[in-house]
PDB file of N, CA and C in Angstrom:
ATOM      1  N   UNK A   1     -10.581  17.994 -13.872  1.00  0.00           N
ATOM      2  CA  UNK A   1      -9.228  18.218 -14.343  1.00  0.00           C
ATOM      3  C   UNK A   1      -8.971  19.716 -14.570  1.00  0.00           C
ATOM      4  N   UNK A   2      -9.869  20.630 -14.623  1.00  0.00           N
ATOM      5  CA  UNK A   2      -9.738  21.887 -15.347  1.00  0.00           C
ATOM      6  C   UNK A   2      -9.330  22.828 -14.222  1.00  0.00           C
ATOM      7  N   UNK A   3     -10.017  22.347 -12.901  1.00  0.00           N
ATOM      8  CA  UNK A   3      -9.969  23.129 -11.912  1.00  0.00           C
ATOM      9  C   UNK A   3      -8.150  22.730 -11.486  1.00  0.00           C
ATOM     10  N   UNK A   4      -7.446  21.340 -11.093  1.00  0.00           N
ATOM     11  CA  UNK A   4      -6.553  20.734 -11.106  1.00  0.00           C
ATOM     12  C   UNK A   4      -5.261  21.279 -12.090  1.00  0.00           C
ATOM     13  N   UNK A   5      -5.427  22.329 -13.359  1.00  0.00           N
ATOM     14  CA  UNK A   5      -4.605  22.916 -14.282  1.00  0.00           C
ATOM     15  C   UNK A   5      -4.613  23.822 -13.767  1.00  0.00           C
ATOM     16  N   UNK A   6      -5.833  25.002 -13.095  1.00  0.00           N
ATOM     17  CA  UNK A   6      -5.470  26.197 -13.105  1.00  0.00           C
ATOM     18  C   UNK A   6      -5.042  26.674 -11.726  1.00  0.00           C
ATOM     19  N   UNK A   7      -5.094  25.199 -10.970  1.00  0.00           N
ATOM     20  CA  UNK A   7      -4.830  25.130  -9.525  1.00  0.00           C
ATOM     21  C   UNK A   7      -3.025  25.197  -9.678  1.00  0.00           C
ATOM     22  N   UNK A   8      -2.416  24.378 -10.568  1.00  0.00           N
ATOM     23  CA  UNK A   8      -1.105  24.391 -10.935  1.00  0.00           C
ATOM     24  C   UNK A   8      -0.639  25.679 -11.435  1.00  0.00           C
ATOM     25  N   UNK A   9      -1.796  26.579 -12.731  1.00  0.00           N
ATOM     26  CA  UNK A   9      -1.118  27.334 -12.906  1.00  0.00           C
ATOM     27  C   UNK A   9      -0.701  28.742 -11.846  1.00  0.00           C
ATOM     28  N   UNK A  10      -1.650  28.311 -11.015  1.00  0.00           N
ATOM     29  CA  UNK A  10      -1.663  29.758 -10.108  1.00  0.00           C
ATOM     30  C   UNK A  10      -0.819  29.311  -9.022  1.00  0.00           C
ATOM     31  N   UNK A  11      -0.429  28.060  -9.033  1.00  0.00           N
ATOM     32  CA  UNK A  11       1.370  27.700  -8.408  1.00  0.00           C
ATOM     33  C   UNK A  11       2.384  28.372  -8.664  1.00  0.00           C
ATOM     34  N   UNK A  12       2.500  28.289 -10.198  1.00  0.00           N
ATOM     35  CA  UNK A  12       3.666  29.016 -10.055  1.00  0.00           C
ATOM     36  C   UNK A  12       3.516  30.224 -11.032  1.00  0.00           C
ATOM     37  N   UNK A  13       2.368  31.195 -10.120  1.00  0.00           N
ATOM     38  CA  UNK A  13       1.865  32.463 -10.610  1.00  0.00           C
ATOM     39  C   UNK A  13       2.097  32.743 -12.251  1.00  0.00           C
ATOM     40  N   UNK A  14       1.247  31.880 -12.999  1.00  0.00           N
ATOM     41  CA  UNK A  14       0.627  32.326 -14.093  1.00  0.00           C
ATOM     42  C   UNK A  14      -0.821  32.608 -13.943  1.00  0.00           C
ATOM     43  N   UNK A  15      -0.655  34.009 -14.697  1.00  0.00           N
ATOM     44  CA  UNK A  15      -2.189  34.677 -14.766  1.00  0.00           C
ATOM     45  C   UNK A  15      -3.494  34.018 -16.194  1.00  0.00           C
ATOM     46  N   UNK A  16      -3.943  33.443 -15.648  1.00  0.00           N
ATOM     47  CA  UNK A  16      -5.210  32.930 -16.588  1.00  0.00           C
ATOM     48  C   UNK A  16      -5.386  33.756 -17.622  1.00  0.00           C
ATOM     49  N   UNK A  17      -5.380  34.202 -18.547  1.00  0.00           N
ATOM     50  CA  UNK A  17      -6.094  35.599 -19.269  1.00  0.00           C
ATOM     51  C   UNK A  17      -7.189  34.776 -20.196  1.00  0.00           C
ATOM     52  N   UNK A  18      -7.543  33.689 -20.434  1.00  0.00           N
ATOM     53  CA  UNK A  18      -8.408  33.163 -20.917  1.00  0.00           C
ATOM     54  C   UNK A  18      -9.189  31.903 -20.703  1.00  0.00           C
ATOM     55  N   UNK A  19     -10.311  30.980 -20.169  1.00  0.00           N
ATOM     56  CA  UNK A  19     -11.019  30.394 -20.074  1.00  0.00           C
ATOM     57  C   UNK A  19     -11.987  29.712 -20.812  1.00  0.00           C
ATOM     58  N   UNK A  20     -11.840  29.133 -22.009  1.00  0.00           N
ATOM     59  CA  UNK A  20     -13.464  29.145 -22.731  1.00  0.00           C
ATOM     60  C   UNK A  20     -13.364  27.830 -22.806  1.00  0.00           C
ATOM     61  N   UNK A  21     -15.311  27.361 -22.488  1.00  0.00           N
ATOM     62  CA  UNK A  21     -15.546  26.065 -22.755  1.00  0.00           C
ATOM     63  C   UNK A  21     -16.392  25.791 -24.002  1.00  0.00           C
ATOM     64  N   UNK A  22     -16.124  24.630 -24.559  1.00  0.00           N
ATOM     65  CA  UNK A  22     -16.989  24.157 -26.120  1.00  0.00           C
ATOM     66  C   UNK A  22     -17.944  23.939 -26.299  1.00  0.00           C
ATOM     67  N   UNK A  23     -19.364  24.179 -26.243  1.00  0.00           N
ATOM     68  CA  UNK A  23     -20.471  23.422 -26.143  1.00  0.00           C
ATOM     69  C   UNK A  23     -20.607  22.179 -26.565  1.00  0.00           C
ATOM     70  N   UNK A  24     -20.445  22.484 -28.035  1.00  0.00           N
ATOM     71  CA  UNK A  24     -20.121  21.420 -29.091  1.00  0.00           C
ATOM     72  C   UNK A  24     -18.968  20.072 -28.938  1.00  0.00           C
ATOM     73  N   UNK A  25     -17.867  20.461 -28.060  1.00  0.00           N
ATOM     74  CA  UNK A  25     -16.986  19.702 -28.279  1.00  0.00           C
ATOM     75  C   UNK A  25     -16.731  19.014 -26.622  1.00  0.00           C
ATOM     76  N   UNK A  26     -17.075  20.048 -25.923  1.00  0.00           N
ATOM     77  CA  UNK A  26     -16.781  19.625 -24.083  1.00  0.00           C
ATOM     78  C   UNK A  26     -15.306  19.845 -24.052  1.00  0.00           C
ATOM     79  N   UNK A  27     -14.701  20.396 -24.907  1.00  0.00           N
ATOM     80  CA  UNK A  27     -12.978  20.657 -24.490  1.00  0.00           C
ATOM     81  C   UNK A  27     -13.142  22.105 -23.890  1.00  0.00           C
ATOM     82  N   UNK A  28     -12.501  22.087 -22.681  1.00  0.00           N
ATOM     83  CA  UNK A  28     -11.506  23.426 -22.612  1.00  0.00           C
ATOM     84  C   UNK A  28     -10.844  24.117 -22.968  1.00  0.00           C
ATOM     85  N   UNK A  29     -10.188  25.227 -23.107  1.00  0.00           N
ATOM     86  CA  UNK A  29      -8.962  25.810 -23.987  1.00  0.00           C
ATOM     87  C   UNK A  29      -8.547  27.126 -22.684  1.00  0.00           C
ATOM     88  N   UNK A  30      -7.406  27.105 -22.272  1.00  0.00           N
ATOM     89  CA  UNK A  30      -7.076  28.404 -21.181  1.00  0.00           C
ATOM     90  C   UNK A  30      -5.624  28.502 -21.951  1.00  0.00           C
ATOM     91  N   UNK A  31      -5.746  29.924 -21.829  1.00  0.00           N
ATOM     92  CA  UNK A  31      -4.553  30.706 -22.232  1.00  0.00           C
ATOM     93  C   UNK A  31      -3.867  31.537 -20.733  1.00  0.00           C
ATOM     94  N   UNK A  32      -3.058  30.847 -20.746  1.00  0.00           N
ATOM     95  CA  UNK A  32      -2.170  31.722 -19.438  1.00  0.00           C
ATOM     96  C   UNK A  32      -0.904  32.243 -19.615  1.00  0.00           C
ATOM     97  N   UNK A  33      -0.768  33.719 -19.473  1.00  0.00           N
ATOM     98  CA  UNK A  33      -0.171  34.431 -19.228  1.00  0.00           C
ATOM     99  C   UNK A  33       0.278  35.114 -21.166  1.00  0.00           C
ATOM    100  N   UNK A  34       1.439  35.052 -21.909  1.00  0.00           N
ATOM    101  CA  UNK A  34       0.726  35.433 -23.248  1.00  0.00           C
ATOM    102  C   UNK A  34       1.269  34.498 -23.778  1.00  0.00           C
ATOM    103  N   UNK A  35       1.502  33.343 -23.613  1.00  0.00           N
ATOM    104  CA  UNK A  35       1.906  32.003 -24.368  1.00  0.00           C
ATOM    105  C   UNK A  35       1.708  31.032 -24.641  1.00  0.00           C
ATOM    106  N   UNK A  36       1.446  30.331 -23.106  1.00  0.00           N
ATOM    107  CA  UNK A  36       0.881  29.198 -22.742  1.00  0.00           C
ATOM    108  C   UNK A  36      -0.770  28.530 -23.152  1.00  0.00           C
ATOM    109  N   UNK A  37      -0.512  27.776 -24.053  1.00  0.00           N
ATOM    110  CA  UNK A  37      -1.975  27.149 -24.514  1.00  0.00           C
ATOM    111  C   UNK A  37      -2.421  25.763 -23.720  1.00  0.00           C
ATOM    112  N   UNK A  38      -3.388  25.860 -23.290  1.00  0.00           N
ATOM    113  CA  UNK A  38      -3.688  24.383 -23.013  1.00  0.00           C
ATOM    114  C   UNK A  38      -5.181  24.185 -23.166  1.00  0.00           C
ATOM    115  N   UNK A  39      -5.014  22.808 -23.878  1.00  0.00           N
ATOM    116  CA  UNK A  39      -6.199  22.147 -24.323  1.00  0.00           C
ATOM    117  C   UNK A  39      -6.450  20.694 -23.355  1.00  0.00           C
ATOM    118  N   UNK A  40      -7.813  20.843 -22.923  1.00  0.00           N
ATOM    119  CA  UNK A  40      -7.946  20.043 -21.619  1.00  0.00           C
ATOM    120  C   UNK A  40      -9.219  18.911 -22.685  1.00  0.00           C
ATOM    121  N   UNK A  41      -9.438  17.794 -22.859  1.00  0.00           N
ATOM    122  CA  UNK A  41     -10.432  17.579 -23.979  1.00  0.00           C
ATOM    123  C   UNK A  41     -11.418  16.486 -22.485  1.00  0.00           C
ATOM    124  N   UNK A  42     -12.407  16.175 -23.073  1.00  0.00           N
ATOM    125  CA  UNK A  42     -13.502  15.960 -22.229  1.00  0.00           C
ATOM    126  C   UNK A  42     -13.205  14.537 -21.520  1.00  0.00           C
ATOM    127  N   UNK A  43     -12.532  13.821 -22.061  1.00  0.00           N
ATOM    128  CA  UNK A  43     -11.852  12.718 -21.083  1.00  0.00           C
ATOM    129  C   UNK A  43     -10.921  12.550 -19.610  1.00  0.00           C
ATOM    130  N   UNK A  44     -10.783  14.115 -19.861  1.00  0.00           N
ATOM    131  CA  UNK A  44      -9.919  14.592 -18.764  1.00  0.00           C
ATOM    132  C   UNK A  44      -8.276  14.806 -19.306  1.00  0.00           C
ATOM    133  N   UNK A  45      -8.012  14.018 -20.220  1.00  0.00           N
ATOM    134  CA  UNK A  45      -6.518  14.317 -20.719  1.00  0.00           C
ATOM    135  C   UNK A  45      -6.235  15.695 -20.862  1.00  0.00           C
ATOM    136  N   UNK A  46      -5.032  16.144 -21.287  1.00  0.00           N
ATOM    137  CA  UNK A  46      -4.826  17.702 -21.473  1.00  0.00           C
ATOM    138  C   UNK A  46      -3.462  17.374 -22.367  1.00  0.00           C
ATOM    139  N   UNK A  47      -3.568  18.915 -23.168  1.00  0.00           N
ATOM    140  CA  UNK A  47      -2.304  18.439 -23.641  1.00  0.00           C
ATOM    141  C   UNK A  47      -1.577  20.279 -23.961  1.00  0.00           C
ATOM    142  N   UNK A  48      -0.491  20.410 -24.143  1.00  0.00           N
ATOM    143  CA  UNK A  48       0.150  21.963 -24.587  1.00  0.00           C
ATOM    144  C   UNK A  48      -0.680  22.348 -25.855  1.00  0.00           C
ATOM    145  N   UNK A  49      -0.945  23.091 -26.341  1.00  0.00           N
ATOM    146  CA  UNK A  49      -1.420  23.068 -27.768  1.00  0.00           C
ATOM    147  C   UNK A  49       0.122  24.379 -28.655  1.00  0.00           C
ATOM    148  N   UNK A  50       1.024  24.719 -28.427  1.00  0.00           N
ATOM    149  CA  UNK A  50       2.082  25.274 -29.029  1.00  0.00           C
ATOM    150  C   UNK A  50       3.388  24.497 -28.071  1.00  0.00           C
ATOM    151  N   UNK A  51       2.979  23.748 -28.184  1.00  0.00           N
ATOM    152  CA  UNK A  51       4.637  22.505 -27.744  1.00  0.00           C
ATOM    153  C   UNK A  51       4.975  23.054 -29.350  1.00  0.00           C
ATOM    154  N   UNK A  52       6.275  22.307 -28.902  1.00  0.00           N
ATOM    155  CA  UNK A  52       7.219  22.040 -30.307  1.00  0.00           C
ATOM    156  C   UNK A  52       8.054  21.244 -30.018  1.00  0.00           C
TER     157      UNK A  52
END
C-alpha cells in the first residue's frame, strides 16, 4: 500500500519530504509537500492524519 500512496502522490506532483517507518508499530507516516499527513497503519488501511 505504501508504494501505491506515493505512486499517487507523485501523480499529481507532490514532493515526499518525509518517509518514516515504526519498528514498534509497522505504521508508516509520509509527509508530502508542507501539509499533507498520511498515516498508512500495517493492515494496509491509510488514513489523512490533519483532515478536519
Amino acid at each position: 500500500m505504501c508504494v501505491i500512496v506515493c505512486q499517487y502522490l507523485s501523480n499529481f506532483y507532490r514532493e515526499i519530504q518525509l518517509f518514516r517507518f515504526s519498528d514498534t508499530t509497522g505504521n508508516v507516516f509520509i509527509l508530502a509537500g508542507d501539509e499533507l499527513q498520511i498515516l498508512i497503519f500495517r493492515d494496509g488501511t491509510w488514513r489523512f492524519v490533519n483532515e478536519t
